[in-house]
C-alpha atoms as a PDB file:
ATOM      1  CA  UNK A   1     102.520 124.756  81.974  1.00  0.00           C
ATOM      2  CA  UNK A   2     100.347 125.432  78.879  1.00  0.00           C
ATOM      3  CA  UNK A   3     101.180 122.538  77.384  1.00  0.00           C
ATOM      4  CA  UNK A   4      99.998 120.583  80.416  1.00  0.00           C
ATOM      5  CA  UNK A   5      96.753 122.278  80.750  1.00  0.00           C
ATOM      6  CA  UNK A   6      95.141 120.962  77.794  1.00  0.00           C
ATOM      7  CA  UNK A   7      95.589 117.384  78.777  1.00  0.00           C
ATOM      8  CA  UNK A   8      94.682 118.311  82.265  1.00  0.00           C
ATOM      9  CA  UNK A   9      91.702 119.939  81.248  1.00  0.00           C
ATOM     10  CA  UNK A  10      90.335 116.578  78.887  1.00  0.00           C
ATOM     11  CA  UNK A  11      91.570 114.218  81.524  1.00  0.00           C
ATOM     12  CA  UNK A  12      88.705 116.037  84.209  1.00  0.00           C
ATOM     13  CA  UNK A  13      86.374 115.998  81.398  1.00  0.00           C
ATOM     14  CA  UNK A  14      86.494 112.122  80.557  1.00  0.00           C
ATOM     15  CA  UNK A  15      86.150 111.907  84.106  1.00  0.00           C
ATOM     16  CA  UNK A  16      83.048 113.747  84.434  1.00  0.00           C
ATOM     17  CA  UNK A  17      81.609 112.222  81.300  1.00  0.00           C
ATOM     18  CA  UNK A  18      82.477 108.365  82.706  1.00  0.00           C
ATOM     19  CA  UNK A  19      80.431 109.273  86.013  1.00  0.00           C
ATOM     20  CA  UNK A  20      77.276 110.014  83.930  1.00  0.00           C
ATOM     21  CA  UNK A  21      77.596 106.900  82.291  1.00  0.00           C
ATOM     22  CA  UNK A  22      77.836 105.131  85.388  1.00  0.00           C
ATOM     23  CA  UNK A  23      74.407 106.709  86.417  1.00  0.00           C
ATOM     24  CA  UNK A  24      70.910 104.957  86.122  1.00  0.00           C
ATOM     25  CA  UNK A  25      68.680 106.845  83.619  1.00  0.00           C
ATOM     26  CA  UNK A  26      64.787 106.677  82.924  1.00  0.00           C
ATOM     27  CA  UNK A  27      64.113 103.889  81.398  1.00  0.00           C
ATOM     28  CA  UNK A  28      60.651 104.088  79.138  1.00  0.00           C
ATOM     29  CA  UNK A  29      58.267 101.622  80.773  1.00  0.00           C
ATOM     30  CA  UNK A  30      59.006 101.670  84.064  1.00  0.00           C
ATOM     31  CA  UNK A  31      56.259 101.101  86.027  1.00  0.00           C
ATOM     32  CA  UNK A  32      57.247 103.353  88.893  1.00  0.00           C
ATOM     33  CA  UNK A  33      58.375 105.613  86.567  1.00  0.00           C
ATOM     34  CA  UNK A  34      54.809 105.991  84.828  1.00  0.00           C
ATOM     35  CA  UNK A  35      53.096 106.181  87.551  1.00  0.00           C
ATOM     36  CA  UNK A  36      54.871 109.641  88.669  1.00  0.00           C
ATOM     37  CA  UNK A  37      54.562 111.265  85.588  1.00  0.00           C
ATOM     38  CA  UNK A  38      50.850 110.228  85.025  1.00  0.00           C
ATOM     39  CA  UNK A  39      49.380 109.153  88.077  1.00  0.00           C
ATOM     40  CA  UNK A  40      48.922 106.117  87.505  1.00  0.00           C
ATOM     41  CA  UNK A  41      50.448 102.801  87.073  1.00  0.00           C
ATOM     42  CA  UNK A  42      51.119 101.807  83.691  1.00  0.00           C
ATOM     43  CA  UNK A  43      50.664  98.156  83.994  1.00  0.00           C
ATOM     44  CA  UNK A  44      46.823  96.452  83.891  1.00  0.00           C
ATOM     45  CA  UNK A  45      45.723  95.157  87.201  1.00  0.00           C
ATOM     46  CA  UNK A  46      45.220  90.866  86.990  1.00  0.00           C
ATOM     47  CA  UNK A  47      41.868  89.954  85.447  1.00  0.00           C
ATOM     48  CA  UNK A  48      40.326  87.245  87.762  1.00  0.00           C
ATOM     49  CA  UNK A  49      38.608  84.146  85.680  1.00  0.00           C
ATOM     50  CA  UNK A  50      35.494  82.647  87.382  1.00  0.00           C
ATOM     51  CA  UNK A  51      35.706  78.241  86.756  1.00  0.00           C
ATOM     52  CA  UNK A  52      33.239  77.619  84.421  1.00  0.00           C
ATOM     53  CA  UNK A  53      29.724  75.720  86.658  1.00  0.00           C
ATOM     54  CA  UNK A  54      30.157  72.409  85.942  1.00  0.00           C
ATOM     55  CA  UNK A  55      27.631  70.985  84.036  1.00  0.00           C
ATOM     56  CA  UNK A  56      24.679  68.422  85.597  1.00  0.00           C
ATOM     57  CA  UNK A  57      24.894  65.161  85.005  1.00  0.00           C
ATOM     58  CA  UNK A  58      22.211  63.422  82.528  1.00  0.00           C
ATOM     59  CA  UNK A  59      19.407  61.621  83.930  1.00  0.00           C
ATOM     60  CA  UNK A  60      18.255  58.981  81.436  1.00  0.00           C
ATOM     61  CA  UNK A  61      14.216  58.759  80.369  1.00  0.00           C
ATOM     62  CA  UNK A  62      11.558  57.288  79.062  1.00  0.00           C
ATOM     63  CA  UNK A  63      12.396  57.345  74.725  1.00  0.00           C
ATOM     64  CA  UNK A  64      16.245  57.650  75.329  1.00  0.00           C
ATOM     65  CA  UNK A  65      18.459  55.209  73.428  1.00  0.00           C
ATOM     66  CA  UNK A  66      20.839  53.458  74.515  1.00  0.00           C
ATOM     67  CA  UNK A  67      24.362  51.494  73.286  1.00  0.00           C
ATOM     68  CA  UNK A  68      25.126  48.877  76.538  1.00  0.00           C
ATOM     69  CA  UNK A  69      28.512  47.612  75.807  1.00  0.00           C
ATOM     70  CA  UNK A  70      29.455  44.398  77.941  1.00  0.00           C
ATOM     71  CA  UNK A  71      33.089  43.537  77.176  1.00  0.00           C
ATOM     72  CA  UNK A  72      33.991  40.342  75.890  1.00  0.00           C
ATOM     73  CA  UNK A  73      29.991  39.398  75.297  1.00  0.00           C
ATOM     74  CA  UNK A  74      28.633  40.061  72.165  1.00  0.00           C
ATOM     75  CA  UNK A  75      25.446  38.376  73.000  1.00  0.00           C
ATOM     76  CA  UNK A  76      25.047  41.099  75.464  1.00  0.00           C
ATOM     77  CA  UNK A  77      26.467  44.096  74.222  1.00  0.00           C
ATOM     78  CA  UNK A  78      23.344  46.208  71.828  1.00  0.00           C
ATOM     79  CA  UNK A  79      21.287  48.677  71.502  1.00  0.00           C
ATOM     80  CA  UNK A  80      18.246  49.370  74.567  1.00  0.00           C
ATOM     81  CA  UNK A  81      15.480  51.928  74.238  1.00  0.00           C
ATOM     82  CA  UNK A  82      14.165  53.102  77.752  1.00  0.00           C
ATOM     83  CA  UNK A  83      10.583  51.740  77.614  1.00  0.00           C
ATOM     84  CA  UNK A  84       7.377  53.596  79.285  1.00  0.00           C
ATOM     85  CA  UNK A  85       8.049  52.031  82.218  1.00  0.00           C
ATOM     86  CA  UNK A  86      11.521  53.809  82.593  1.00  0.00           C
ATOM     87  CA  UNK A  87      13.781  50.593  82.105  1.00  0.00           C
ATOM     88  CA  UNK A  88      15.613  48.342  79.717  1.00  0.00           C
ATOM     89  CA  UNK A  89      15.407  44.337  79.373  1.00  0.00           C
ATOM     90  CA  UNK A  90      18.366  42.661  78.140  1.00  0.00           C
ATOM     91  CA  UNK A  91      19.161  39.518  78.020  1.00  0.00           C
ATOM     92  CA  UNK A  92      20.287  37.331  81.012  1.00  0.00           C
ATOM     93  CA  UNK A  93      19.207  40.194  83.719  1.00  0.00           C
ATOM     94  CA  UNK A  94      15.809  40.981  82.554  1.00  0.00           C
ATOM     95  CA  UNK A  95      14.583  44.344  83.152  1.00  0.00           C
ATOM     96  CA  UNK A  96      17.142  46.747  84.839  1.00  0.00           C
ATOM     97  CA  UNK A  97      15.838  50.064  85.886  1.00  0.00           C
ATOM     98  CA  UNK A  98      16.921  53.351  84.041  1.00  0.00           C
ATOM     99  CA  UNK A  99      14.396  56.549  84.652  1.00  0.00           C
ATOM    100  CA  UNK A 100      16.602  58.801  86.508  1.00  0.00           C
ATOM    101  CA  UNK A 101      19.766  57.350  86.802  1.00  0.00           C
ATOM    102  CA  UNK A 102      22.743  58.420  85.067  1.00  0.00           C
ATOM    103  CA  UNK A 103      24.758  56.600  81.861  1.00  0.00           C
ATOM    104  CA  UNK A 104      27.562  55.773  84.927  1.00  0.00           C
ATOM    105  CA  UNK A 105      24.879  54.860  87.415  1.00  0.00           C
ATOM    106  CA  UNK A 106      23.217  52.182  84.894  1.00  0.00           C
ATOM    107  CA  UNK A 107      26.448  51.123  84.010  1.00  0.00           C
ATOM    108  CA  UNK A 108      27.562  49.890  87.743  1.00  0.00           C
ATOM    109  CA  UNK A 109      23.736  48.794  88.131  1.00  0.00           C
ATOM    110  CA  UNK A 110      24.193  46.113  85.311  1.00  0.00           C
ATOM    111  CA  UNK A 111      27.722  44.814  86.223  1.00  0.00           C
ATOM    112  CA  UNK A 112      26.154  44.362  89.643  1.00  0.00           C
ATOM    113  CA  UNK A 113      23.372  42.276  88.103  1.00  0.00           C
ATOM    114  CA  UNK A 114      25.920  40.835  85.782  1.00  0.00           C
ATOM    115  CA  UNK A 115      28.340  39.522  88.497  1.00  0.00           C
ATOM    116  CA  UNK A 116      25.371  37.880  90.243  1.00  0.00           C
ATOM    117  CA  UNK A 117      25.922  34.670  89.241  1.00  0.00           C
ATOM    118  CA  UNK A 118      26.601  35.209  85.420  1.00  0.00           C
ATOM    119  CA  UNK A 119      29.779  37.183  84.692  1.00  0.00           C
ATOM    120  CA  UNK A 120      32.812  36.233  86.893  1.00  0.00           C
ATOM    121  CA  UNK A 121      34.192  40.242  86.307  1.00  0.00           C
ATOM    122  CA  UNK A 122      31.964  41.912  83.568  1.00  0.00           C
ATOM    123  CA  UNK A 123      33.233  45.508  82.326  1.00  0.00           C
ATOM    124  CA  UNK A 124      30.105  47.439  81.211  1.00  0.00           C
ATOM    125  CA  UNK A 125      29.667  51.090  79.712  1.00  0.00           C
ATOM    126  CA  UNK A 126      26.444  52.701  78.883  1.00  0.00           C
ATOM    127  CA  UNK A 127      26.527  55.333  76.032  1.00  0.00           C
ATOM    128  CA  UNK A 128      23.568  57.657  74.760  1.00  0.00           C
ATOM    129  CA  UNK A 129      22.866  56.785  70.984  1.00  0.00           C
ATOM    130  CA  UNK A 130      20.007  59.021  70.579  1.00  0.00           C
ATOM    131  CA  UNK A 131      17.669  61.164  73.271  1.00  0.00           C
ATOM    132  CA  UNK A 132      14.255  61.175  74.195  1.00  0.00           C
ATOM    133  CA  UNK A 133      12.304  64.364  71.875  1.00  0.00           C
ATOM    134  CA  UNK A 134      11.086  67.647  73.092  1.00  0.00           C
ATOM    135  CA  UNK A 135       7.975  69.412  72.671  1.00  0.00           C
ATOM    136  CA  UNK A 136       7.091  72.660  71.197  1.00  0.00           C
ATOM    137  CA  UNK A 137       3.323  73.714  71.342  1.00  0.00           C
ATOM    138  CA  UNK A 138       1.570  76.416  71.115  1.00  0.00           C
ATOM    139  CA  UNK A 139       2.086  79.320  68.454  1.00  0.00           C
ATOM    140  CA  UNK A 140       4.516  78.213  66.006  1.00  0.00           C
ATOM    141  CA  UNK A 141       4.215  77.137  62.541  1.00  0.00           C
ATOM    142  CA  UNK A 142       4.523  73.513  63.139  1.00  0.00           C
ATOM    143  CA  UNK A 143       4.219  72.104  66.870  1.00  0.00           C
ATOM    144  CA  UNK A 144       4.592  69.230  67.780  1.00  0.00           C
ATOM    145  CA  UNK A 145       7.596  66.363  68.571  1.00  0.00           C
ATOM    146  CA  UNK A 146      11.317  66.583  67.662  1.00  0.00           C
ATOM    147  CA  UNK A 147      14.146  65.079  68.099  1.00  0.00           C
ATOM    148  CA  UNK A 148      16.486  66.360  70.266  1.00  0.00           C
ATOM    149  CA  UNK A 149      20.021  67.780  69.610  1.00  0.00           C
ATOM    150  CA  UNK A 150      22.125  68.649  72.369  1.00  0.00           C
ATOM    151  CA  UNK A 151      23.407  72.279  73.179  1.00  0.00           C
ATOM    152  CA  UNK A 152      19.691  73.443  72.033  1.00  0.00           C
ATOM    153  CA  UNK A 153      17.935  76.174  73.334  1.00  0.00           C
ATOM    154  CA  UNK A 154      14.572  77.818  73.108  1.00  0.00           C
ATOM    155  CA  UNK A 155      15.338  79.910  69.764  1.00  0.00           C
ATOM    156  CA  UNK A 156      16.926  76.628  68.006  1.00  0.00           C
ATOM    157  CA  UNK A 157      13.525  74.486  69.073  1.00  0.00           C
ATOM    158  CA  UNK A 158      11.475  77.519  67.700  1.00  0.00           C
ATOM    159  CA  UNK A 159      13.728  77.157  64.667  1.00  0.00           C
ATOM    160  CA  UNK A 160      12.720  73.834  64.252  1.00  0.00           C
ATOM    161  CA  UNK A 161       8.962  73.858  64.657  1.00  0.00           C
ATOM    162  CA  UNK A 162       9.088  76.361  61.695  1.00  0.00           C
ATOM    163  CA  UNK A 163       9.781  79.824  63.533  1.00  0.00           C
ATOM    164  CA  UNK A 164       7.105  82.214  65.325  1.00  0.00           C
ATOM    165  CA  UNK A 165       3.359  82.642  64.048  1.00  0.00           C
ATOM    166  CA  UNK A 166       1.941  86.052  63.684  1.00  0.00           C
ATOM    167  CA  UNK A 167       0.263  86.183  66.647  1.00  0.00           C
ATOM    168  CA  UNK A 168       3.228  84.710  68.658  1.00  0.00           C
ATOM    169  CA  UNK A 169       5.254  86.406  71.951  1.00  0.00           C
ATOM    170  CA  UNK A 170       8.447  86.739  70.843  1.00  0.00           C
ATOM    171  CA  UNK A 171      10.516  87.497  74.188  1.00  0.00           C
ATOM    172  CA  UNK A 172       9.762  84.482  76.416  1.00  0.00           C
ATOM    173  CA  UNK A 173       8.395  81.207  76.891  1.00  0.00           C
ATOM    174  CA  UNK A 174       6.882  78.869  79.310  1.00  0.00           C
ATOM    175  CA  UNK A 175       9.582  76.196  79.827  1.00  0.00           C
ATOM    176  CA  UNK A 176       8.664  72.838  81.458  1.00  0.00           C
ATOM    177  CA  UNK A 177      11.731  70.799  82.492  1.00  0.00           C
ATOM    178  CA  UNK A 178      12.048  67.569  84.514  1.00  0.00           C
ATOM    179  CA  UNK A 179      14.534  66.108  86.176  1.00  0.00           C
ATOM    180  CA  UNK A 180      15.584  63.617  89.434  1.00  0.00           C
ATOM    181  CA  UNK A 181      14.673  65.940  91.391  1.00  0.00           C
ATOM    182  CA  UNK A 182      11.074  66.443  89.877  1.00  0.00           C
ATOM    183  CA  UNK A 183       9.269  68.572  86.985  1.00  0.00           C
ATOM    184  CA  UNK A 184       9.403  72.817  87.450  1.00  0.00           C
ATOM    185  CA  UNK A 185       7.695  75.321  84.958  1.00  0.00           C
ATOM    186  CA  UNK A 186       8.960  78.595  84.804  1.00  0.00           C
ATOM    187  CA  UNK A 187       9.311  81.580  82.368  1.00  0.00           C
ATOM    188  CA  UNK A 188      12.377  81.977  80.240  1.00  0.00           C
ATOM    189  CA  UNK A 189      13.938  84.107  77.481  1.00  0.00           C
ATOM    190  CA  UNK A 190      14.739  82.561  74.161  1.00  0.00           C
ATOM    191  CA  UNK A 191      18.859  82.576  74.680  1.00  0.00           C
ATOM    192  CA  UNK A 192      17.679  79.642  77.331  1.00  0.00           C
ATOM    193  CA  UNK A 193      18.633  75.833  76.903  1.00  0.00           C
ATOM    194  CA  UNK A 194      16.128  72.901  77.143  1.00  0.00           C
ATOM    195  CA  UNK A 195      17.330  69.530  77.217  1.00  0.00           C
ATOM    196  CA  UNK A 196      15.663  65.970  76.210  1.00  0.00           C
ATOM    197  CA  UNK A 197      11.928  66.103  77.647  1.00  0.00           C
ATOM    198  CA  UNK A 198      11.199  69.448  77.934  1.00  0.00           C
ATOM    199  CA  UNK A 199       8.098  70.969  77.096  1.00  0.00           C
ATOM    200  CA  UNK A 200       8.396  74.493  75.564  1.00  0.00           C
ATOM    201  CA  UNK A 201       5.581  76.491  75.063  1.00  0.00           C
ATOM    202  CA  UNK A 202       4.537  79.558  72.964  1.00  0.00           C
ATOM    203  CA  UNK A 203       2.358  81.701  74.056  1.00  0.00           C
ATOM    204  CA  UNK A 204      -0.086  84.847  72.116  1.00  0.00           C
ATOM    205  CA  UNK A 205       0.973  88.136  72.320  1.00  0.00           C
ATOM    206  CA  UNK A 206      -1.536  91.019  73.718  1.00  0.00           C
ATOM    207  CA  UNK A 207      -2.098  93.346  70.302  1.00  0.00           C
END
């Protein structure tokens, strides 16, 4: 009988020690798991990501430049600058209206014009090749006309006319901006972008 105890006895033990292997234990990281000891769930709640605003599209001007590209017609294809009057004259078509349309608009405008009588199926694009200038007046170093860059904004125009005078307001400007829809003048900070046109000025500061 003593001899069979001791096997007895490690037989039950195995036993015991298989069924706690069988068991689930903690596991570190457990979301459920974290949130009983500490309260709270371990795990970051989803970050929601606003869509970028899409961004306007160009209306052309007065002192823009432009690259016309007719396909297949080198006599046509060149460079147009946007005269006072707000259009372009090329050859064939004459003048073709430009002041607030857009690169695409201008584009279907002249293949219209095109496939009146000249062009059996004309492919056109319109490019920018160089943008009307800005103004900066008032106190900075040097105001006057610049050419415009795009991506600019108040600070980067300051930059250009040769940075604040003494006497300057440093925190805002008066912006004036046109567009299709008509010119607006309004008061803006320095982080703010201007586009081709635009009129920014600097005003004095009260001492």
């Amino acid at each position: 009988m003593r001899d069979l105890r001791a096997p007895l006895v490690c037989l039950i033990a195995a036993l015991a020690l298989s069924g706690c292997m069988g068991r689930t234990s903690p596991v570190a990281g457990d979301p459920a798991l974290d949130s009983m000891a500490y309260g709270q769930p371990s795990f970051a709640a989803p970050v929601a990501y606003a869509e970028p605003a899409p961004r306007a599209a160009y209306n052309l001007g007065p002192g823009d430049k432009l690259r016309v590209v007719v396909y297949g017609q080198e006599g046509l294809t060149n460079s147009y600058a946007i005269d006072a009057a707000g259009a372009i004259t090329m050859p064939l078509i004459g003048s073709v209206p430009a002041r607030g349309r857009t690169p695409a608009g201008l584009a279907a405008e002249i293949t219209a014009r095109l496939r009146n009588g000249f062009i059996r199926e004309p492919s056109v694009a319109v490019e920018i090749e160089s943008y009307r200038p800005f103004f900066i007046l008032g106190e900075v170093a040097a105001p006057g006309q610049y050419p415009y860059v795009p991506n600019m904004t108040v600070e980067s125009a300051v930059a250009i006319a040769g940075g604040f005078s003494p006497r300057a307001r440093r925190d805002e400007v008066t912006l004036t901006h046109t567009d299709a829809s008509g010119a607006g003048r309004f008061v803006a900070p320095l982080g703010t972008p201007i586009g081709p046109g635009d009129t920014v000025f600097v005003g004095e500061r009260w001492f």
